[in-house]
PDB file of N, CA and C in Angstrom:
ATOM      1  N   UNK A   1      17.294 -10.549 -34.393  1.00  0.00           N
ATOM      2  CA  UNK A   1      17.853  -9.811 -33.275  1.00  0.00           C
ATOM      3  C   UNK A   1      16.804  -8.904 -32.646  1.00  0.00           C
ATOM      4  N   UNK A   2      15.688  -8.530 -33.300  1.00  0.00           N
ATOM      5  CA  UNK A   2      14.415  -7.089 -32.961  1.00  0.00           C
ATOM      6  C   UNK A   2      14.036  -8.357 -32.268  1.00  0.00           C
ATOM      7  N   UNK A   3      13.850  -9.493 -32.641  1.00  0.00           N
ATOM      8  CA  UNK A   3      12.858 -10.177 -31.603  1.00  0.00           C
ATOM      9  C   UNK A   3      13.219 -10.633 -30.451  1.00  0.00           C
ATOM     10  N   UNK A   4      14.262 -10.968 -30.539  1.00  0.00           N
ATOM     11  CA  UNK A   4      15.312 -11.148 -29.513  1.00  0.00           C
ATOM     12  C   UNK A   4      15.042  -9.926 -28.198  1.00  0.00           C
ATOM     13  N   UNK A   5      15.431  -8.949 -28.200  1.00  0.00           N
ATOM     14  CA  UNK A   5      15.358  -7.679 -27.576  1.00  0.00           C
ATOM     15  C   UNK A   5      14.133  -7.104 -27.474  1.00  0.00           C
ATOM     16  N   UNK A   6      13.014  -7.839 -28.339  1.00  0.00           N
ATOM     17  CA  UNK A   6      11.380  -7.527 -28.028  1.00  0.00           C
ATOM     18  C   UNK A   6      10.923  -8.479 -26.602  1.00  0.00           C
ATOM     19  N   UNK A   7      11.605  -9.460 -26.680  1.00  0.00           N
ATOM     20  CA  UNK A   7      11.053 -10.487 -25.964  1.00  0.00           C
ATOM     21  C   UNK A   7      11.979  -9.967 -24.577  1.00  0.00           C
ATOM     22  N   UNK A   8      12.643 -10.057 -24.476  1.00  0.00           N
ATOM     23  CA  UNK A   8      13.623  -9.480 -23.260  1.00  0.00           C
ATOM     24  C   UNK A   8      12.806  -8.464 -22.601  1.00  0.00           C
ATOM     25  N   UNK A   9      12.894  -6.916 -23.380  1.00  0.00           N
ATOM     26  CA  UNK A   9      12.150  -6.083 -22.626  1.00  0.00           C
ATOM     27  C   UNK A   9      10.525  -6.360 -22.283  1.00  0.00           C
ATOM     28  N   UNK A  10       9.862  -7.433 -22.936  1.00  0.00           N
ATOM     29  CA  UNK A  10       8.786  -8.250 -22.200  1.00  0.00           C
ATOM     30  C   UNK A  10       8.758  -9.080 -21.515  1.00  0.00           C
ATOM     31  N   UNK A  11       9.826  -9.699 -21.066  1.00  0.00           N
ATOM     32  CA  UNK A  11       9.926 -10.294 -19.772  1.00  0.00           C
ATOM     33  C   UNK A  11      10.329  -9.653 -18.766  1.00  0.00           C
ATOM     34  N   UNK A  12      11.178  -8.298 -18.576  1.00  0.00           N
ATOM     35  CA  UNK A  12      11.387  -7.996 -18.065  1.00  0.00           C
ATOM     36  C   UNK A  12      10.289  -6.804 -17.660  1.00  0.00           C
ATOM     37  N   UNK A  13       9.485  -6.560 -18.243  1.00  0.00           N
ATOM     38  CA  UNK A  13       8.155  -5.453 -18.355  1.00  0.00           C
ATOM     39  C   UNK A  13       7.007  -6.788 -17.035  1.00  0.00           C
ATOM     40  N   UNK A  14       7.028  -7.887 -17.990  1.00  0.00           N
ATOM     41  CA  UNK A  14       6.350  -8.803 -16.826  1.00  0.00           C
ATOM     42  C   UNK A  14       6.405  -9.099 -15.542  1.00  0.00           C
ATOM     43  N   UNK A  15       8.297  -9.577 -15.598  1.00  0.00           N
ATOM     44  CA  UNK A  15       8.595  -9.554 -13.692  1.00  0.00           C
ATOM     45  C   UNK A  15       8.591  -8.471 -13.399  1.00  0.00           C
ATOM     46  N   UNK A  16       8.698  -7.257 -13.939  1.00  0.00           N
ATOM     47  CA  UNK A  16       8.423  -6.045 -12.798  1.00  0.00           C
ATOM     48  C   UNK A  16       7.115  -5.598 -12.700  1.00  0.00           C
ATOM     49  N   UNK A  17       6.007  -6.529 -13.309  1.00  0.00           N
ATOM     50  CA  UNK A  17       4.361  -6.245 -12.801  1.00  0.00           C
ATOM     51  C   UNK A  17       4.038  -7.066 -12.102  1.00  0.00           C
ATOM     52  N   UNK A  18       4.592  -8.337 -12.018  1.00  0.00           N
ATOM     53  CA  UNK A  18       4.454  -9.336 -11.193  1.00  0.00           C
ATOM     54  C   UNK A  18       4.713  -8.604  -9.583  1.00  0.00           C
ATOM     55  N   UNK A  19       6.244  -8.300  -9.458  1.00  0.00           N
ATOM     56  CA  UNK A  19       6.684  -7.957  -8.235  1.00  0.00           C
ATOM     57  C   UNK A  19       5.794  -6.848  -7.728  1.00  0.00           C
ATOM     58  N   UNK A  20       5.234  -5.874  -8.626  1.00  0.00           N
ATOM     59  CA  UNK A  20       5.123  -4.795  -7.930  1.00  0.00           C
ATOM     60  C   UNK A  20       3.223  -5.257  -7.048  1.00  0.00           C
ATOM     61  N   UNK A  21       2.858  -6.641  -8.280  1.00  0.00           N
ATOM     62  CA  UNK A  21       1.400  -7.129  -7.551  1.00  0.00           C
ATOM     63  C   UNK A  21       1.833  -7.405  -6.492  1.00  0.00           C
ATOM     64  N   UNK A  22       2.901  -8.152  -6.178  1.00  0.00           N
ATOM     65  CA  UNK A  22       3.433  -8.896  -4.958  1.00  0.00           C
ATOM     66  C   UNK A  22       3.465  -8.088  -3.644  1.00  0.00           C
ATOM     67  N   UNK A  23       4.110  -7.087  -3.868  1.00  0.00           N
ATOM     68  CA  UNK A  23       4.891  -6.040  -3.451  1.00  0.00           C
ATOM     69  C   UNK A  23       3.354  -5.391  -2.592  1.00  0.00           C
ATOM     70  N   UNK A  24       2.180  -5.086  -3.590  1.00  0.00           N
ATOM     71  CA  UNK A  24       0.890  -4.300  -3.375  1.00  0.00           C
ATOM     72  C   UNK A  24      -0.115  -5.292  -2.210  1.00  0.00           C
ATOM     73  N   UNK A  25      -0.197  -6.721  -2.873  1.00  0.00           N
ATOM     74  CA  UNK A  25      -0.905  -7.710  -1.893  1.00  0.00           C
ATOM     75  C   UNK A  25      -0.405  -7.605  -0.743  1.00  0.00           C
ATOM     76  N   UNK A  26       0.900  -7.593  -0.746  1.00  0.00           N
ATOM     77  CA  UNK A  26       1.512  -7.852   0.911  1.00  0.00           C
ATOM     78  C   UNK A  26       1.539  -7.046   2.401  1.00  0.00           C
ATOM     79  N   UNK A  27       1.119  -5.114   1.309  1.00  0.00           N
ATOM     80  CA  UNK A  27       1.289  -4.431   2.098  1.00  0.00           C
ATOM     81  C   UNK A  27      -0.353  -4.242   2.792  1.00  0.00           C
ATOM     82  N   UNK A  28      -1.257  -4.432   1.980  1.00  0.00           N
ATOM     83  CA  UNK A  28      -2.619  -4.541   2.559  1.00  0.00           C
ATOM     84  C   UNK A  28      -2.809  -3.352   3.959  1.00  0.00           C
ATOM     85  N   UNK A  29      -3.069  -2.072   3.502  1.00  0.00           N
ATOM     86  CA  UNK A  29      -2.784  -1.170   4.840  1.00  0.00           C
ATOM     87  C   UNK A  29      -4.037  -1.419   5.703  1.00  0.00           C
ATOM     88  N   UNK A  30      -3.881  -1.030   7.057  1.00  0.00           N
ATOM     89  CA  UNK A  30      -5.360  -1.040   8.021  1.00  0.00           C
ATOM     90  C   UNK A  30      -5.643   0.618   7.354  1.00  0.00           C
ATOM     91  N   UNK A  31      -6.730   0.660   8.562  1.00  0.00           N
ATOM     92  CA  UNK A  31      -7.336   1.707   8.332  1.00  0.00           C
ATOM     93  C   UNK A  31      -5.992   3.336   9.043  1.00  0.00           C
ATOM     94  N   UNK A  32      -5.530   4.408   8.366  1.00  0.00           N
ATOM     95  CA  UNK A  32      -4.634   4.968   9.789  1.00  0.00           C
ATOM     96  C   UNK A  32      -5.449   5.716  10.637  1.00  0.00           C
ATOM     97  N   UNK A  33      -4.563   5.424  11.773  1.00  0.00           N
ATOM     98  CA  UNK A  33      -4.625   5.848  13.068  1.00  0.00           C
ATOM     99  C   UNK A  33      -4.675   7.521  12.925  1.00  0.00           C
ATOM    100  N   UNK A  34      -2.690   7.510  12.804  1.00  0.00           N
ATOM    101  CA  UNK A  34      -2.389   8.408  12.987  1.00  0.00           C
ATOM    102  C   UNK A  34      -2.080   8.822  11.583  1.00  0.00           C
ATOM    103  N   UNK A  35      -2.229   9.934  10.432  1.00  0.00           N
ATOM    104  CA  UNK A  35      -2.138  10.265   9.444  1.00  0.00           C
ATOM    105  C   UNK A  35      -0.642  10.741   8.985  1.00  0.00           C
ATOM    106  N   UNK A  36      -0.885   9.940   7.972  1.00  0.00           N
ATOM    107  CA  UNK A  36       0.736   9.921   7.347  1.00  0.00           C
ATOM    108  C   UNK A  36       2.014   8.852   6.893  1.00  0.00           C
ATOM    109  N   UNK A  37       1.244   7.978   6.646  1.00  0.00           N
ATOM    110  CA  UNK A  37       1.850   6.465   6.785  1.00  0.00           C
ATOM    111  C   UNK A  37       3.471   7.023   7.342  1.00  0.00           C
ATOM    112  N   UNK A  38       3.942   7.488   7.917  1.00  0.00           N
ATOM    113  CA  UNK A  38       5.322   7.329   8.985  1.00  0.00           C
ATOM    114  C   UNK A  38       5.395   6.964  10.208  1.00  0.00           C
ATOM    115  N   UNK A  39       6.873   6.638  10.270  1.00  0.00           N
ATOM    116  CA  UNK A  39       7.017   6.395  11.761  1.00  0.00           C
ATOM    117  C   UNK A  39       5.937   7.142  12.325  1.00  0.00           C
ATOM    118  N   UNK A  40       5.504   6.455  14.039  1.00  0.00           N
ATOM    119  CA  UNK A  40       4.991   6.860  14.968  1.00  0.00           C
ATOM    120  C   UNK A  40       5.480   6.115  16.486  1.00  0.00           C
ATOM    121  N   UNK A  41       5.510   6.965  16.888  1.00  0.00           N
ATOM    122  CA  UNK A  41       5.891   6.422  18.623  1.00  0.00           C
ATOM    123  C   UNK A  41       4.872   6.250  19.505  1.00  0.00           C
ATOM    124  N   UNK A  42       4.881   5.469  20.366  1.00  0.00           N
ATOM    125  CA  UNK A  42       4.146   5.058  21.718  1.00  0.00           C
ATOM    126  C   UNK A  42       3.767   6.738  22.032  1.00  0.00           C
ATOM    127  N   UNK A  43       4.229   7.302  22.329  1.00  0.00           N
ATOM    128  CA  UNK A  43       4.067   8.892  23.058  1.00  0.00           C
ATOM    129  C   UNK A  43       2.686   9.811  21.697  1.00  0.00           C
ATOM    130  N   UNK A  44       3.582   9.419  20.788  1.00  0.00           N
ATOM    131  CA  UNK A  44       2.510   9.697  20.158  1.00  0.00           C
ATOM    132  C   UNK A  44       0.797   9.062  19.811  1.00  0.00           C
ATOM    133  N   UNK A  45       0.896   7.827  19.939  1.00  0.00           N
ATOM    134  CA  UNK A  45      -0.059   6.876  19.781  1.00  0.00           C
ATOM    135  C   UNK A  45      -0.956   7.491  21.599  1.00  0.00           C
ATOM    136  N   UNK A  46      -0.456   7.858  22.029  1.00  0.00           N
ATOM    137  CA  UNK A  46      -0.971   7.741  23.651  1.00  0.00           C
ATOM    138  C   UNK A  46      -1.479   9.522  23.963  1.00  0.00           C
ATOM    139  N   UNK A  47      -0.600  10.059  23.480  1.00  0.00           N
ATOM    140  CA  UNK A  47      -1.578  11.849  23.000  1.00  0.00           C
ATOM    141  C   UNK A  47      -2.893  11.651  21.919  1.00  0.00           C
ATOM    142  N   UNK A  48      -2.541  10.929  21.015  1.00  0.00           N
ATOM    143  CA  UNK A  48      -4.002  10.723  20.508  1.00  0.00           C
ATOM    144  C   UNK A  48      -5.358  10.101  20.883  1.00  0.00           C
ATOM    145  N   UNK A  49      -4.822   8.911  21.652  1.00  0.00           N
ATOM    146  CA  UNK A  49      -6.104   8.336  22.455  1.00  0.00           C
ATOM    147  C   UNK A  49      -6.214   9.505  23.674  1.00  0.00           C
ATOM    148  N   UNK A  50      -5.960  10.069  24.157  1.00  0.00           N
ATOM    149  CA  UNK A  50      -5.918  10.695  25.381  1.00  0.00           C
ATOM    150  C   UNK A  50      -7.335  11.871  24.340  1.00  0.00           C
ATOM    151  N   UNK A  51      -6.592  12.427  23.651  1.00  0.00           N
ATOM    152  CA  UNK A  51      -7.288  13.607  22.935  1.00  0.00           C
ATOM    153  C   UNK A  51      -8.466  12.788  22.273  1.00  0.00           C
ATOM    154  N   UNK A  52      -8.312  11.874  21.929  1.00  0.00           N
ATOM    155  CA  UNK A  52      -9.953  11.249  21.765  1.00  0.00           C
ATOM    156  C   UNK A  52     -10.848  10.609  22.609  1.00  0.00           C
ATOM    157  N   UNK A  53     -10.521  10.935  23.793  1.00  0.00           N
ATOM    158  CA  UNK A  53     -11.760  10.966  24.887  1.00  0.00           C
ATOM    159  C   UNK A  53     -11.009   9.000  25.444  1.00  0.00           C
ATOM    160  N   UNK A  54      -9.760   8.861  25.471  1.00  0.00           N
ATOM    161  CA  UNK A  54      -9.903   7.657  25.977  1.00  0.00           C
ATOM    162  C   UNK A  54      -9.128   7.746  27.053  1.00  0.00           C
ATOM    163  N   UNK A  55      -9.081   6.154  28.146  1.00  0.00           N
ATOM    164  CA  UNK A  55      -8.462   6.511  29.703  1.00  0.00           C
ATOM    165  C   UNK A  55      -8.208   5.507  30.033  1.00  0.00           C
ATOM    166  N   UNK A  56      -7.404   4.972  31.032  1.00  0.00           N
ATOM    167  CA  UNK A  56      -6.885   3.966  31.540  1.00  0.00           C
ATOM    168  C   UNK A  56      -6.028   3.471  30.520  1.00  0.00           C
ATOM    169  N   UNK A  57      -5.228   3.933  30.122  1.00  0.00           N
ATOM    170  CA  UNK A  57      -4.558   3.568  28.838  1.00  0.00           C
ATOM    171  C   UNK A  57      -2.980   2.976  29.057  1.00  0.00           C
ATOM    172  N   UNK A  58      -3.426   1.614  28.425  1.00  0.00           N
ATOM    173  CA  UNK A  58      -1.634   0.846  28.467  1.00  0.00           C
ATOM    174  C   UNK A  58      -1.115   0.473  27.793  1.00  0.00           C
ATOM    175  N   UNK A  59       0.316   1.438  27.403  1.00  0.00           N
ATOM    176  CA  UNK A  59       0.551   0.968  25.949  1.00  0.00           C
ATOM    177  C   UNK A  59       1.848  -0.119  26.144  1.00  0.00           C
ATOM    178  N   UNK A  60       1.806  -1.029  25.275  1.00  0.00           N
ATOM    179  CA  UNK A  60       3.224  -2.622  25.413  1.00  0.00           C
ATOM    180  C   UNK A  60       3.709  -2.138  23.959  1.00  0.00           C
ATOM    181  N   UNK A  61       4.616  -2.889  23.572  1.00  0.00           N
ATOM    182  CA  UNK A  61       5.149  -2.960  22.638  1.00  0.00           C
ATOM    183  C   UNK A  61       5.356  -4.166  22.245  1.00  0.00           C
ATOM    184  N   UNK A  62       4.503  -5.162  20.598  1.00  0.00           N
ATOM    185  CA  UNK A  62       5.256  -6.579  20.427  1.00  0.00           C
ATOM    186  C   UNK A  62       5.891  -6.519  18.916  1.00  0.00           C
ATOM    187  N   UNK A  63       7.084  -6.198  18.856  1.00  0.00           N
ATOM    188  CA  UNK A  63       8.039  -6.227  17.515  1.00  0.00           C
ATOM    189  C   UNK A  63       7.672  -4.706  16.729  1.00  0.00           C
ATOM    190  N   UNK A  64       7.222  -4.425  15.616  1.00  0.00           N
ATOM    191  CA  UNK A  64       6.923  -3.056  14.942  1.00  0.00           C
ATOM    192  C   UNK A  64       5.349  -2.905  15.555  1.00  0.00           C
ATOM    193  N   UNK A  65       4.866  -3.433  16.565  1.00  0.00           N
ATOM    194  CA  UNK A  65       3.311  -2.855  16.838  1.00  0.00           C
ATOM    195  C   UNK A  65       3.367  -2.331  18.253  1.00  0.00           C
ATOM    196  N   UNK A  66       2.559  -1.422  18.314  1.00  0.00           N
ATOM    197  CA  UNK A  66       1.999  -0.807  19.564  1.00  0.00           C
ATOM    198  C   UNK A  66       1.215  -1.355  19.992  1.00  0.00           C
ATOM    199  N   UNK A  67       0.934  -2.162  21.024  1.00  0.00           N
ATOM    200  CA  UNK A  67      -0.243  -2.827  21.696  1.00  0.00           C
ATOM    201  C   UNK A  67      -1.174  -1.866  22.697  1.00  0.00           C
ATOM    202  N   UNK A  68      -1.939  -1.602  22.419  1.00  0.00           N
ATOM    203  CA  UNK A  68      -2.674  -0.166  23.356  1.00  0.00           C
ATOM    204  C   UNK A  68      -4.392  -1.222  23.793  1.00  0.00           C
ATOM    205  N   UNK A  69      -4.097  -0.863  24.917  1.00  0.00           N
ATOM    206  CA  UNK A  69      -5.374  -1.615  25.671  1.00  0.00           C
ATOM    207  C   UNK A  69      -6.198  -0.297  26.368  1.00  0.00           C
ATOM    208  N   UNK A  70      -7.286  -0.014  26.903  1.00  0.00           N
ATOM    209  CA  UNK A  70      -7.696   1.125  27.646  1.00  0.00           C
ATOM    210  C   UNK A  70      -9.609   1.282  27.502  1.00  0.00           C
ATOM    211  N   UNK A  71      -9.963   2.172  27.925  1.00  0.00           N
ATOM    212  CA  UNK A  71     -11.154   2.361  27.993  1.00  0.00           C
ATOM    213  C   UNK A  71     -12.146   3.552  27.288  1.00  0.00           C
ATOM    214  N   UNK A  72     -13.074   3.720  26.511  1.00  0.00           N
ATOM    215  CA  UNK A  72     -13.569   4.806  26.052  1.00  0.00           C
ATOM    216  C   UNK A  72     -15.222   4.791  26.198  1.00  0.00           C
ATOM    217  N   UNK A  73     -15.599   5.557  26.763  1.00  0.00           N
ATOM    218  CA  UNK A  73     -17.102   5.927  27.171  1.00  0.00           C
ATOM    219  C   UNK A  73     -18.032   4.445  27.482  1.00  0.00           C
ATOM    220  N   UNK A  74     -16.838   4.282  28.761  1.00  0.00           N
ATOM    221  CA  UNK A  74     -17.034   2.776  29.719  1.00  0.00           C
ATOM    222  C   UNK A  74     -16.809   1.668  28.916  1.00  0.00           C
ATOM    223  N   UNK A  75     -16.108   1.501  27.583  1.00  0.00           N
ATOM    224  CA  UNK A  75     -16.327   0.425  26.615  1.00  0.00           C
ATOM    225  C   UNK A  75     -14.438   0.100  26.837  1.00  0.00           C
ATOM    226  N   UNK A  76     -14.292  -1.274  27.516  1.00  0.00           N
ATOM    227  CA  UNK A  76     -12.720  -1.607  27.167  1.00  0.00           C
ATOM    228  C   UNK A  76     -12.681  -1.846  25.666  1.00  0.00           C
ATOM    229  N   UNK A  77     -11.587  -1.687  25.434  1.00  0.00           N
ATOM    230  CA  UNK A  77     -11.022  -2.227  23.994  1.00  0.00           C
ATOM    231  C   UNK A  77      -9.644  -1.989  24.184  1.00  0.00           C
ATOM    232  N   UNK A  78      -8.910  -2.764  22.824  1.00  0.00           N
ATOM    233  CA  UNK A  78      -7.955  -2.924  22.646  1.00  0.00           C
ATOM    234  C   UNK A  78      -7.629  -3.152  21.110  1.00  0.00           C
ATOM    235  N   UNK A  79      -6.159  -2.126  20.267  1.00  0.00           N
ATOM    236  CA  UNK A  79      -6.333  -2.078  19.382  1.00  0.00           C
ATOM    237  C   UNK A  79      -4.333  -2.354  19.267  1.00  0.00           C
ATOM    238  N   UNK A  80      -4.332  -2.342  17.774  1.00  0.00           N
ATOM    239  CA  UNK A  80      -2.526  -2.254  17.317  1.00  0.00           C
ATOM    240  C   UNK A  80      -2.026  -1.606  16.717  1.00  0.00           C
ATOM    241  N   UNK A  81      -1.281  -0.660  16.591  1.00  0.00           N
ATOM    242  CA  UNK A  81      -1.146   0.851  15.759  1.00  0.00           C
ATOM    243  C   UNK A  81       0.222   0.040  15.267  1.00  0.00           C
ATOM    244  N   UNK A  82       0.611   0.120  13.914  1.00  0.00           N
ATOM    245  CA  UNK A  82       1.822  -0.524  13.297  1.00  0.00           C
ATOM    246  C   UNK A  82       2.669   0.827  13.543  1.00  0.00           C
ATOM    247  N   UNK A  83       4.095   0.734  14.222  1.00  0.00           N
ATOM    248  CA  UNK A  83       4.988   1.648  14.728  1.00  0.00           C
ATOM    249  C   UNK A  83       5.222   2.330  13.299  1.00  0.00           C
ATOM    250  N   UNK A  84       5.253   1.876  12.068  1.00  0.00           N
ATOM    251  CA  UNK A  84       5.908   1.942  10.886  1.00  0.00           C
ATOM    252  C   UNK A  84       5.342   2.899  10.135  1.00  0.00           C
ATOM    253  N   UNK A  85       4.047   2.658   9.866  1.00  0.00           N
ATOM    254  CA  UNK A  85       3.055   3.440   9.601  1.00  0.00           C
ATOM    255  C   UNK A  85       1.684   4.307  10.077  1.00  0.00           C
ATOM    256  N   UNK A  86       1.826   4.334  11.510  1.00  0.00           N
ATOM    257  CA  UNK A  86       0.547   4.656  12.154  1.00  0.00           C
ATOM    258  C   UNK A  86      -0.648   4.463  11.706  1.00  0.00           C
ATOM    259  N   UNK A  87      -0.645   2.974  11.262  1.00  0.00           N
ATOM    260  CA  UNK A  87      -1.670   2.687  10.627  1.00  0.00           C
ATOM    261  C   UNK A  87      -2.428   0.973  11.652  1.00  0.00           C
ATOM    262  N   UNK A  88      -3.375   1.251  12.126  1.00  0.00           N
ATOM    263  CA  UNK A  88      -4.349   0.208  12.848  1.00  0.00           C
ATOM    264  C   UNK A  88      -3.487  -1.234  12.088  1.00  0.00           C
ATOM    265  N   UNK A  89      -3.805  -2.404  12.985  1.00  0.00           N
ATOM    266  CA  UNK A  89      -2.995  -3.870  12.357  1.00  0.00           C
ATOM    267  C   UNK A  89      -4.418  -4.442  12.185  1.00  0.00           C
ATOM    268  N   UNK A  90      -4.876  -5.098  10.689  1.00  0.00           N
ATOM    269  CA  UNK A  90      -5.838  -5.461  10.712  1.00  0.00           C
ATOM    270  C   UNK A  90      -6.156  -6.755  10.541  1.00  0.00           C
ATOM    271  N   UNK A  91      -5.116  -7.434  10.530  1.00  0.00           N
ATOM    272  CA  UNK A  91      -4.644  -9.097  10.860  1.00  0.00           C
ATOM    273  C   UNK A  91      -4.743  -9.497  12.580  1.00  0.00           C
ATOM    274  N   UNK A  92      -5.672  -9.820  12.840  1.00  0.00           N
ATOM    275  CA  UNK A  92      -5.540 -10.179  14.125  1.00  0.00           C
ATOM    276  C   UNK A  92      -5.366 -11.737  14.668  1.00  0.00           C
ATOM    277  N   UNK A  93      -4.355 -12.016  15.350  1.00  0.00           N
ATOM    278  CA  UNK A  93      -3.872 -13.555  15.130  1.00  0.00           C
ATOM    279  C   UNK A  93      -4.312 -14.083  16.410  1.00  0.00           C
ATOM    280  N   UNK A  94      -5.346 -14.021  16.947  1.00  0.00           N
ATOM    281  CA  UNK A  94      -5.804 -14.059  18.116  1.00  0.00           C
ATOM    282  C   UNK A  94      -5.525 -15.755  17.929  1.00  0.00           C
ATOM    283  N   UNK A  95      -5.257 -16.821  18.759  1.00  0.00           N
ATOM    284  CA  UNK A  95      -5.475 -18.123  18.556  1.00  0.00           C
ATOM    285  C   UNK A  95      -6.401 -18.812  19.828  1.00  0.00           C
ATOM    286  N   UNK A  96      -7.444 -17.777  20.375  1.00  0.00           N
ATOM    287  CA  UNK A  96      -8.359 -17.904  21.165  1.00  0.00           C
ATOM    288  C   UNK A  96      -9.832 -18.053  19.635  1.00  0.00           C
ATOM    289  N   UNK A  97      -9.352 -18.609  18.688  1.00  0.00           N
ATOM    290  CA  UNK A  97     -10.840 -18.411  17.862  1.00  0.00           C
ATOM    291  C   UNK A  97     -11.162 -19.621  17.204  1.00  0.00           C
ATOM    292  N   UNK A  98     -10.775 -20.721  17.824  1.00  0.00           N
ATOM    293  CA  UNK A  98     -10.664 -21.947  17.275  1.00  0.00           C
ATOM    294  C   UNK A  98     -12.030 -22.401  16.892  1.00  0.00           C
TER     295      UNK A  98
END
């Protein structure tokens, strides 16, 4: 019966190291933006580029990301602030990279 109930709480010690690897791979954070892995809003994402010297700034929205396009010391760019975490998207699925 001890082995019985040894082996149990080791399988169950296993799937919950398994999940929590799972759980860790998946979340893979970018670098943050805005500090604090929380919510963040467009308004907010757009006071910060403003206060970091950037201009012409357009922010879209596609599903939980901020799409922010604009200009900084004559250089366009364009970046993705995850709404969720104010944290940069560092998966970029561009399908212009064939």
């Amino acid at each position: 019966m001890k082995r019985l109930i040894a082996c149990v709480i080791g399988v169950a010690l296993l799937a919950g190291n398994v999940g929590l690897t799972i759980a860790n791979a998946q979340r893979a954070p970018g670098p943050a933006f805005i500090a604090g892995d929380r919510p963040v809003t467009a308004e907010q994402v757009l006071e910060k580029l403003q206060t970091d010297g950037w201009s012409n700034v357009v922010i879209s929205r596609n599903g939980r990301y901020i799409e922010v396009t604009g200009s900084m010391n004559g250089q366009a760019s364009k970046m993705e602030v995850d709404s969720q975490t104010g944290r940069l998207r560092v998966d970029n699925d561009d399908d212009d990279d064939d």
